[in-house]
Structures are given as structure tokens and as C-alpha cells.
C-alpha atoms as a PDB file:
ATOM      1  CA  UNK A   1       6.198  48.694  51.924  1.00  0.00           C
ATOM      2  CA  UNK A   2       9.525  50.678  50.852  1.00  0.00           C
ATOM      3  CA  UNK A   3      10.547  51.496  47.977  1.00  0.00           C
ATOM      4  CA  UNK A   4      14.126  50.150  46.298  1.00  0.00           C
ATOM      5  CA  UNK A   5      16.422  50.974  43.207  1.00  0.00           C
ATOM      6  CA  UNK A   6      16.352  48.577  40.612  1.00  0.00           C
ATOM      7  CA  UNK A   7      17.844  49.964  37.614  1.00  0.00           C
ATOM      8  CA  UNK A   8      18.060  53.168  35.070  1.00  0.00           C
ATOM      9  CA  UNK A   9      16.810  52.139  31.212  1.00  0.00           C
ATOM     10  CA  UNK A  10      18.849  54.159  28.541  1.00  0.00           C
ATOM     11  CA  UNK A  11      17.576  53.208  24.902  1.00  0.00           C
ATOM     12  CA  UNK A  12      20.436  52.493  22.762  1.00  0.00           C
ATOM     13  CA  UNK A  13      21.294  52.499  18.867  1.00  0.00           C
ATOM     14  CA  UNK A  14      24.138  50.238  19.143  1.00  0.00           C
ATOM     15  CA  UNK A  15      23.815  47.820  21.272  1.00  0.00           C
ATOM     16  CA  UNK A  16      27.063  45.780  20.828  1.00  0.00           C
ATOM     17  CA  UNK A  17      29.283  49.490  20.652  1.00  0.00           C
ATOM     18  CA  UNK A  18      27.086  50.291  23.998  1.00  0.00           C
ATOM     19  CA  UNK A  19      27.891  46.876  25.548  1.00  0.00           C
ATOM     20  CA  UNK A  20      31.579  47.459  25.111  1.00  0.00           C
ATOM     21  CA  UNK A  21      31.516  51.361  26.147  1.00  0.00           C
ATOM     22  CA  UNK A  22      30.067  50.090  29.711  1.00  0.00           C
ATOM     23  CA  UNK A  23      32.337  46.819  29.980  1.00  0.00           C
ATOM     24  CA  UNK A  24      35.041  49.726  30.022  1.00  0.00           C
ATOM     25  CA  UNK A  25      33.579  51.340  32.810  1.00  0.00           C
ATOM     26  CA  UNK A  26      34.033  47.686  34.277  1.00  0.00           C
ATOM     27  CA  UNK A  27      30.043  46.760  34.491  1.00  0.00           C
ATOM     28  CA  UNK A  28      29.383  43.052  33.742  1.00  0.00           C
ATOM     29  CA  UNK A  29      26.387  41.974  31.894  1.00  0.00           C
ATOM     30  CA  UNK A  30      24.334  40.253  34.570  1.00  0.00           C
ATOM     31  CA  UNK A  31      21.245  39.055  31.941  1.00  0.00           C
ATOM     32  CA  UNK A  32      19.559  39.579  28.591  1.00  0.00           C
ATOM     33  CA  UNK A  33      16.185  38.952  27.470  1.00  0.00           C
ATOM     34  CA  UNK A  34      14.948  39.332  24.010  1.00  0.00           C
ATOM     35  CA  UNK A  35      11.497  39.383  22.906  1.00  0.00           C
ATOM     36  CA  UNK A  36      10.594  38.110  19.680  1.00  0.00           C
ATOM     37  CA  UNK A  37       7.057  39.797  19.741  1.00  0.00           C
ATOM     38  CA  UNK A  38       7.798  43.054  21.071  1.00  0.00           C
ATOM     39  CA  UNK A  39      10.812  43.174  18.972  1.00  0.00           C
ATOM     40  CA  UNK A  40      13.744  44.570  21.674  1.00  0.00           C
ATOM     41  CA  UNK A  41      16.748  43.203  23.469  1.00  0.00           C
ATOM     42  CA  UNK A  42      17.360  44.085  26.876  1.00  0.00           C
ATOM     43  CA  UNK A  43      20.289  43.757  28.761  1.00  0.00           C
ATOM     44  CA  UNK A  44      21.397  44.719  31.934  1.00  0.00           C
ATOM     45  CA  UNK A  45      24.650  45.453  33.405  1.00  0.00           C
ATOM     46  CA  UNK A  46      26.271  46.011  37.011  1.00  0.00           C
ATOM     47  CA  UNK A  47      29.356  46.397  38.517  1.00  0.00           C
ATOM     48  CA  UNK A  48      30.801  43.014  39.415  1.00  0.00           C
ATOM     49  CA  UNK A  49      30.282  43.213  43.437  1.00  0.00           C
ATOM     50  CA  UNK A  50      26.756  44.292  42.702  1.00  0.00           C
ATOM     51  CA  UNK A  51      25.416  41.141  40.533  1.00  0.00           C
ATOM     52  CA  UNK A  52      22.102  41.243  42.882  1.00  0.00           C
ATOM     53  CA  UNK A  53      20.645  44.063  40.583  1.00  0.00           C
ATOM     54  CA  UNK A  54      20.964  46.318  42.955  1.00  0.00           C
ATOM     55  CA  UNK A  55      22.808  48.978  40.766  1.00  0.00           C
ATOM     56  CA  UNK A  56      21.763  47.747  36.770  1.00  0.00           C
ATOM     57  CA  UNK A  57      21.915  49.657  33.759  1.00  0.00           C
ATOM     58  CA  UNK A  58      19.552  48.206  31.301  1.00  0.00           C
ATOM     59  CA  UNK A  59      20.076  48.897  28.065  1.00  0.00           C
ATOM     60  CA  UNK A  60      17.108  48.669  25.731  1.00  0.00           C
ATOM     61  CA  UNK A  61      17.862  47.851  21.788  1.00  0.00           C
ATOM     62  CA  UNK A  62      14.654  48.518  19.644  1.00  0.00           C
ATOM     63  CA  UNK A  63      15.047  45.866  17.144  1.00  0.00           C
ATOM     64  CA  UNK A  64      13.334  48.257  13.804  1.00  0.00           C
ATOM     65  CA  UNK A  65      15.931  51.733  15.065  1.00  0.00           C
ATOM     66  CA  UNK A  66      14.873  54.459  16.943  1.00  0.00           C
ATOM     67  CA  UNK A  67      15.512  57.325  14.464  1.00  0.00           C
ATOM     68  CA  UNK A  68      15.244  59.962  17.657  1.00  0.00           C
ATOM     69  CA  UNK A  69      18.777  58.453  18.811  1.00  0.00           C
ATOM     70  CA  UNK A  70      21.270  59.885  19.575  1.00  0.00           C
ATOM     71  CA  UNK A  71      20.009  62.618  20.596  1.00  0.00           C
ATOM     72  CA  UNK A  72      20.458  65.078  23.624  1.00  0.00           C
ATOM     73  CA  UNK A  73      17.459  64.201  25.588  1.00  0.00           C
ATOM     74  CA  UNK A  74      18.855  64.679  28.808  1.00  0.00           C
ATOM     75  CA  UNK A  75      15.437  64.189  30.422  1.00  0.00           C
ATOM     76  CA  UNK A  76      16.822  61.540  33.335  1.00  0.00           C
ATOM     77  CA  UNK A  77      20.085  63.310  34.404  1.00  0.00           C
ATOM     78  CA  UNK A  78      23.411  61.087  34.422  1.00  0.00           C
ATOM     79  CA  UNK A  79      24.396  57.427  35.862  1.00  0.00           C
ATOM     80  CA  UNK A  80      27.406  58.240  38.527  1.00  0.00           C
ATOM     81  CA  UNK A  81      29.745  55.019  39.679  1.00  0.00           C
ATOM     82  CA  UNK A  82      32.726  55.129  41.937  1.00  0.00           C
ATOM     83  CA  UNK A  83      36.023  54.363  40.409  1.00  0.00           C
ATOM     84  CA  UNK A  84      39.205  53.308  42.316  1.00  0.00           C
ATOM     85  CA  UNK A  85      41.258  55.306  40.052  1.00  0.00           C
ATOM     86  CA  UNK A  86      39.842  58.183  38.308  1.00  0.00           C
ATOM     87  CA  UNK A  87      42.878  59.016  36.109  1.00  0.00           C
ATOM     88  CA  UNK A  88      43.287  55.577  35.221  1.00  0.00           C
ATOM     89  CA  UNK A  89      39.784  54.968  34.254  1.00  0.00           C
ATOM     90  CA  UNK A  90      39.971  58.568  32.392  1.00  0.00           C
ATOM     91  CA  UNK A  91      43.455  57.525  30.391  1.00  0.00           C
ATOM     92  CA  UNK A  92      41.576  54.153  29.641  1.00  0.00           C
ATOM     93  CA  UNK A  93      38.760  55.717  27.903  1.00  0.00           C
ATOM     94  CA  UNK A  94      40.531  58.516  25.726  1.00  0.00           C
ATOM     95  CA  UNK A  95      43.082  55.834  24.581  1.00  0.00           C
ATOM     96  CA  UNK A  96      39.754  54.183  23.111  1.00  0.00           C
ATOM     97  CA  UNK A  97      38.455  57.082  21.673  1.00  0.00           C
ATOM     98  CA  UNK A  98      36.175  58.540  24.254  1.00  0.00           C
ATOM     99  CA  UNK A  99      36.104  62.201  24.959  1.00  0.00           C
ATOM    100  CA  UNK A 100      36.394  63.482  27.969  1.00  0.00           C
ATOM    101  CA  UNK A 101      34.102  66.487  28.328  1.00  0.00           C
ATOM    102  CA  UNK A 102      34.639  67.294  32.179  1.00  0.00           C
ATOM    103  CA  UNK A 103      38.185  66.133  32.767  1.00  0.00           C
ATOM    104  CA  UNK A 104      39.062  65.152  36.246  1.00  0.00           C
ATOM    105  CA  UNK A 105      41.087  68.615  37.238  1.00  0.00           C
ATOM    106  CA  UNK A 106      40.200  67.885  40.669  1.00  0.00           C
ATOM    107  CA  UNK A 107      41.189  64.291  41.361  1.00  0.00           C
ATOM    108  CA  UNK A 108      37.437  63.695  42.220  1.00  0.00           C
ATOM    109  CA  UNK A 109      35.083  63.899  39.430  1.00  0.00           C
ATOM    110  CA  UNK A 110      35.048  63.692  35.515  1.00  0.00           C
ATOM    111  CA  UNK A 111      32.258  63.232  32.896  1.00  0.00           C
ATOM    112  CA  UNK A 112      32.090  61.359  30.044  1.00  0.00           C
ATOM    113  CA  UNK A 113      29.548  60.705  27.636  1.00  0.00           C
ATOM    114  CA  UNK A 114      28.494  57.149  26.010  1.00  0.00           C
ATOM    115  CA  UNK A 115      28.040  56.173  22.051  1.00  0.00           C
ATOM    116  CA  UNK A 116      23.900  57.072  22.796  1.00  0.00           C
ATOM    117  CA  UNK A 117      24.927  60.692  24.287  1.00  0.00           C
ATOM    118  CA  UNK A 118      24.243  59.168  28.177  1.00  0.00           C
ATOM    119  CA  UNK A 119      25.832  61.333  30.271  1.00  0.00           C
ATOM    120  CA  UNK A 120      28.146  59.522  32.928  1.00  0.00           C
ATOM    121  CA  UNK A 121      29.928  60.885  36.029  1.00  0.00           C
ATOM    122  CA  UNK A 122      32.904  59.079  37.438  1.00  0.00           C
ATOM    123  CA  UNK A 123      33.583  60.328  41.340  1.00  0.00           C
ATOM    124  CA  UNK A 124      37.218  59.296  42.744  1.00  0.00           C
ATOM    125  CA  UNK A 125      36.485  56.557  45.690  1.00  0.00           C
ATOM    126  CA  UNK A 126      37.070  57.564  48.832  1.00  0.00           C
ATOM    127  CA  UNK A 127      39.521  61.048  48.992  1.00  0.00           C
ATOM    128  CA  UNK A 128      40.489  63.268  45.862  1.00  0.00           C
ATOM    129  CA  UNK A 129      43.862  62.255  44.088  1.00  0.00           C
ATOM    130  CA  UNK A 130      46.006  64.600  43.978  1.00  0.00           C
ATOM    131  CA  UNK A 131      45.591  67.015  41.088  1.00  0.00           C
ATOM    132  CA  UNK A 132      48.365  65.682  37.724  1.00  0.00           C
ATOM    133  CA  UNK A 133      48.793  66.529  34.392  1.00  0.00           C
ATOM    134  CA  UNK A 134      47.299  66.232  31.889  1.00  0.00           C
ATOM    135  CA  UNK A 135      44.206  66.684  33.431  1.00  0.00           C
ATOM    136  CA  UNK A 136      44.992  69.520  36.003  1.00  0.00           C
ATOM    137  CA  UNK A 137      45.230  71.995  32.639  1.00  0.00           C
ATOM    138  CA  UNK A 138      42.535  70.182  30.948  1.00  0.00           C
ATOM    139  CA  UNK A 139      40.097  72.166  29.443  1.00  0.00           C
ATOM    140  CA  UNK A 140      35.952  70.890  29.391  1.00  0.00           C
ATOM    141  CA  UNK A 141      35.095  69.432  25.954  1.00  0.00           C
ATOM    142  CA  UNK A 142      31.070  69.720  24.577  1.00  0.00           C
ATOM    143  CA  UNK A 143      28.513  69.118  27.711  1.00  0.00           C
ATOM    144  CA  UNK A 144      27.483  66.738  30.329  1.00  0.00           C
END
């Protein structure tokens, strides 16, 4: 018996502000499930190719708070995706407000963090762009 993916939980504060941070990214919410009794909503969300589950991010909503969030647990790492255009995607989120703590000098790679602090790393499919301004004199902003 193998083992397979099925998805990386990240607790969440806001869950509506969270929703619309990772429809940015271009995920799609695939399901929900709330529980009355155990008092959460969870919902998951993949890119749009990948509606099988193979590559969710479930976001977990604690109905009463969670008064550690956000915080800068970075105890799981980061959530990565593939972009076709990493200084589109970049220019997308800073016109909505996000910061862009590792700009994308390189073409290839940027970071960016969510409303909850969740570190996310955007890789350039297939070849580095070219390096262009603004991001080629960029400087790094906070962590990742």
C-alpha cells in the first residue's frame, strides 16, 4: 500500500478574506463541510486542472476564534504552485494589497505571504522570465 498527497490544513482567522487571497492565486473551491457539533468550516481548494484533490488546500475556520492566529508558526514550511506568469501573478497581488516579501528578481521564484501569515512560494512554469523592472531592483520585504 503507497502512500499519496491529499492536502495541507492551514487554520485560518478569516475565512472569507482567506477564500479570496487563494481565489487570487487562481485555486477553486472544490468542497466545504461544516460541522455543527464540532463547531468548524472546512473548505478546500485546488487549482482548476486538479479538482480530483490531488493538490487541496484546506482551510480550517474554528467557529469560537483561535486567539493564537496569526501568528508565525511556521511549523509546516510553505505551499509552492506553478504560475504561468510570475510577474503577472506578482503585479496582481500588490495591486490588491499583498506584499511581496521575496520579489521575483529572478524570473523564477517569489514569496508571498497570506492574511493567516502562510507562507507561499510561486515558481515561474517551465524556464525563468527574463529578469524586468520593477522586480529586478526589488528589495525582500519581512520573511518567508
Amino acid at each position: 500500500m503507497g502512500i499519496r498527497y491529499l492536502h495541507t490544513m492551514v487554520r485560518v482567522k478569516d475565512l472569507e478574506k482567506s477564500i479570496e487571497f487563494y481565489k487570487m492565486l487562481g485555486l477553486v473551491e472544490r468542497r466545504r463541510r461544516e460541522s455543527e457539533q464540532g463547531r468548524f468550516t472546512l473548505v478546500f481548494l485546488c487549482p482548476p486542472d486538479q479538482a480530483d484533490g490531488h493538490a487541496d488546500v484546506e482551510l480550517t475556520y474554528n467557529w469560537d476564534g483561535d486567539d493564537g492566529l496569526p501568528s508565525d508558526s511556521r511549523h509546516f514550511g510553505h505551499l509552492a504552485y506553478t504560475v504561468p506568469d510570475i510577474y503577472a501573478m506578482c503585479q496582481t497581488l500588490m495591486d490588491a494589497g499583498v506584499t511581496i516579501n521575496r520579489p521575483p528578481r529572478d524570473g523564477h521564484m517569489a514569496f508571498v505571504r497570506s492574511p493567516d501569515n502562510v507562507s507561499i512560494e510561486l515558481l515561474q512554469e517551465g524556464d525563468a522570465l527574463p529578469p524586468q523592472e520593477p522586480w529586478a531592483s526589488m528589495e525582500n520585504t519581512g520573511h518567508w
